[in-house]
Each structure stands twice: as C-alpha cells, then as structure tokens.
C-alpha atoms as a PDB file:
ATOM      1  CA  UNK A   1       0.354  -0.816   3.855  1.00  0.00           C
ATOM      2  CA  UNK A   2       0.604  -3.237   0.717  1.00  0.00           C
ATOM      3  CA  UNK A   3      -1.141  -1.440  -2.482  1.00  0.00           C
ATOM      4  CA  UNK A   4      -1.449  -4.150  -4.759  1.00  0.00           C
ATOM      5  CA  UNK A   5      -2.001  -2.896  -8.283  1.00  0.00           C
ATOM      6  CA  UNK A   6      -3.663  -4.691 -11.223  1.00  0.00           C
ATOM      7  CA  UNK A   7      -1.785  -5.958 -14.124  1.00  0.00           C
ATOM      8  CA  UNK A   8      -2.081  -4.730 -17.313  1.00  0.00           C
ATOM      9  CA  UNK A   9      -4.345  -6.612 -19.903  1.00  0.00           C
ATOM     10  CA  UNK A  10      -2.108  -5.852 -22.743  1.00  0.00           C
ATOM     11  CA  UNK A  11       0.887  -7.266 -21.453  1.00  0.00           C
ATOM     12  CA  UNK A  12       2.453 -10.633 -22.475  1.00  0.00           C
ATOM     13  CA  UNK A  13       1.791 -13.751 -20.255  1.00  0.00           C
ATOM     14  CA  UNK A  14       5.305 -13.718 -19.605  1.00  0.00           C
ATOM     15  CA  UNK A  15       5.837 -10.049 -18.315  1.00  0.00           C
ATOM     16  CA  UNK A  16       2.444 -10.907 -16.446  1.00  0.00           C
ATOM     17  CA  UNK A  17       4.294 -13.748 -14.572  1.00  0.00           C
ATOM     18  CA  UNK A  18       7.154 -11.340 -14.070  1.00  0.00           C
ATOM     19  CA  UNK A  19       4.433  -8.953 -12.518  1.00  0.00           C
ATOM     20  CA  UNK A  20       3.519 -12.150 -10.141  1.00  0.00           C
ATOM     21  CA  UNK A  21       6.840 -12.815  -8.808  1.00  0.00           C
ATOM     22  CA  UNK A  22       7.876  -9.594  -7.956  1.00  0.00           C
ATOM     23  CA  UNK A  23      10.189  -9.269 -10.503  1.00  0.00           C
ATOM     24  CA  UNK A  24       8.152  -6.040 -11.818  1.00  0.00           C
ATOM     25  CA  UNK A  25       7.356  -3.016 -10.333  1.00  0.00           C
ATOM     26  CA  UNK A  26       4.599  -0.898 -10.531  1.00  0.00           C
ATOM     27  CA  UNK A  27       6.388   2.962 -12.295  1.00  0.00           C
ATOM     28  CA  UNK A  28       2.857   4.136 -12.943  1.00  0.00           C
ATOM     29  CA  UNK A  29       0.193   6.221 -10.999  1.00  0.00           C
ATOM     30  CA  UNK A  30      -0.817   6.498  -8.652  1.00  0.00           C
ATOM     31  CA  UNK A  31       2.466   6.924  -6.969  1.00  0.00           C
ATOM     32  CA  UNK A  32       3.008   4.940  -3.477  1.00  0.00           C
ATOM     33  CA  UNK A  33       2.702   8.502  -1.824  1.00  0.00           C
ATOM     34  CA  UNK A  34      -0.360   9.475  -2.926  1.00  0.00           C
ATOM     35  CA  UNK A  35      -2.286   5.756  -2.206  1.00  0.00           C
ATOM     36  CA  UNK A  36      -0.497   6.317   1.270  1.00  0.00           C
ATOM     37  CA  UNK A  37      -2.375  10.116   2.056  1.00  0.00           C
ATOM     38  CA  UNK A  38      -5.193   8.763   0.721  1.00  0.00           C
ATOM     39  CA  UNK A  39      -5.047   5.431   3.393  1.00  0.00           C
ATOM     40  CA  UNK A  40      -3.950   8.011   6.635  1.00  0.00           C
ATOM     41  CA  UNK A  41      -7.214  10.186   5.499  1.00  0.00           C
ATOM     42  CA  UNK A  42      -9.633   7.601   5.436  1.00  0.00           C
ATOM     43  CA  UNK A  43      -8.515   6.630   8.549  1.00  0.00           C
ATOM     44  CA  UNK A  44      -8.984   9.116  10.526  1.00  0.00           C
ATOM     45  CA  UNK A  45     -11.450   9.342  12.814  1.00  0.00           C
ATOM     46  CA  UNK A  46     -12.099   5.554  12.234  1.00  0.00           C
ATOM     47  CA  UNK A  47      -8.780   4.001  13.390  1.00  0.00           C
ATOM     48  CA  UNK A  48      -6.508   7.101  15.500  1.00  0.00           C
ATOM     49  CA  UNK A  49      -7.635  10.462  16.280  1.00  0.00           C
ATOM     50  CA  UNK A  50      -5.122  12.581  14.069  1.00  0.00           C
ATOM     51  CA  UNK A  51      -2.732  11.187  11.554  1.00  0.00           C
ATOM     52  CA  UNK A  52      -0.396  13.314  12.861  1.00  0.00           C
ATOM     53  CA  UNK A  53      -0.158  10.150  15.893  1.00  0.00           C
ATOM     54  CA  UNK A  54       1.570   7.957  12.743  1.00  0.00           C
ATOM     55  CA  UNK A  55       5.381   7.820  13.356  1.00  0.00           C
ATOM     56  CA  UNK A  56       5.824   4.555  11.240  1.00  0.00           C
ATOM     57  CA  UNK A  57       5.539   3.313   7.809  1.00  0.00           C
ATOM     58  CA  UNK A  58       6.534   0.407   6.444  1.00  0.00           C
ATOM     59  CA  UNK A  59       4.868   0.107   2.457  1.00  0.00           C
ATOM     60  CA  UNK A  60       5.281  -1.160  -0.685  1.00  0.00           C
ATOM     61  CA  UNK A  61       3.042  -0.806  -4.152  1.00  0.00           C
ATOM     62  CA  UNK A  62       3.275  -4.083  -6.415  1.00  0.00           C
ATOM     63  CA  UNK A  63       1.526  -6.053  -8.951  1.00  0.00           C
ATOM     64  CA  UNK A  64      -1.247  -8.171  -7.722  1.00  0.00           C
ATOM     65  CA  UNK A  65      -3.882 -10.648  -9.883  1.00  0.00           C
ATOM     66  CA  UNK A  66      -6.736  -9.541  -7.273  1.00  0.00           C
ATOM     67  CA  UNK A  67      -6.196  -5.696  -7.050  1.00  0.00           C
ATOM     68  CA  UNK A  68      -6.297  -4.379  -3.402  1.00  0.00           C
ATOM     69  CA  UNK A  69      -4.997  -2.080  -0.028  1.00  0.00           C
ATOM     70  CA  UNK A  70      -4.121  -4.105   2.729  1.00  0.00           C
ATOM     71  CA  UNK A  71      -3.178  -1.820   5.842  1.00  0.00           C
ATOM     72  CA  UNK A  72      -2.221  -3.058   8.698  1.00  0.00           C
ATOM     73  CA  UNK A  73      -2.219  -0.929  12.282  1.00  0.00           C
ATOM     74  CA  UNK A  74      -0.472  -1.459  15.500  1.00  0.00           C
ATOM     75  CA  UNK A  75       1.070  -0.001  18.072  1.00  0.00           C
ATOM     76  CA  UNK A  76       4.376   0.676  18.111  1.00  0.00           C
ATOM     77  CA  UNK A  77       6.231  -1.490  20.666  1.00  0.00           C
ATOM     78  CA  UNK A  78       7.447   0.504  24.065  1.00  0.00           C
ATOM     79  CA  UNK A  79       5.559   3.583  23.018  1.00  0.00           C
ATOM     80  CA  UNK A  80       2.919   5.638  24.723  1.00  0.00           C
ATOM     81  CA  UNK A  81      -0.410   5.319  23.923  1.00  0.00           C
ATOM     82  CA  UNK A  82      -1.844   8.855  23.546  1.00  0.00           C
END
C-alpha cells in the first residue's frame, strides 16, 4: 500500500520540491497505521474473506502532487490459498 499524502499549500516551492523527491516525509496524521486498518477494513469482504488471511505488508506514506491509496494485492508466492 502507497498512501500518498497532499502537500501543504503553505509551504515554500522549495520544501514542496523536497516533498516531490522524497526527500520529505509525511510526520503528520493520519499515521501510516491507521490509513493501513482503514485499507484491510474496506477490503474485506470485497478482496479476501477475513483480514486476518493478510500475513504481508509492504507500505509506505509520502508526499504526492495528486493525493491518493494505491494498494496492491497478491498472493504470496508458495503459499496456500485458503
């Protein structure tokens, strides 16, 4: 999961293209762990049965021009399918 979080308004164009690089990182809430219960939740029912089946994460919240939560899902590679 990739939560992409907009950039403040009131910051200077060049913390903004600090932001853009990657060279800033998002220290505000919503905290990573909270966007990440939120994702599993809506999920549910749609995408596995129980989000108890997730035994993998692999996520990072960053600045983004174009706010938005890109998850990917996939099965993990040699395990069972329940």
């Amino acid at each position: 999961m990739c939560a992409e979080i907009p950039i403040p308004d009131s910051w200077s164009k060049k913390r903004k293209e600090r932001a853009i690089r990657g060279e800033e990182w998002p220290v505000t809430t919503p905290d990573l762990k909270n966007i990440l219960w939120l994702a599993e939740d809506a999920l549910k029912m749609v995408v596995y049965k129980d989000d108890k089946l997730i035994c993998k994460h692999n996520n990072i919240k960053r600045y983004s021009v174009q706010p938005k939560i890109v998850i990917t899902v996939a099965p993990i590679n040699g395990g069972a399918q329940p």
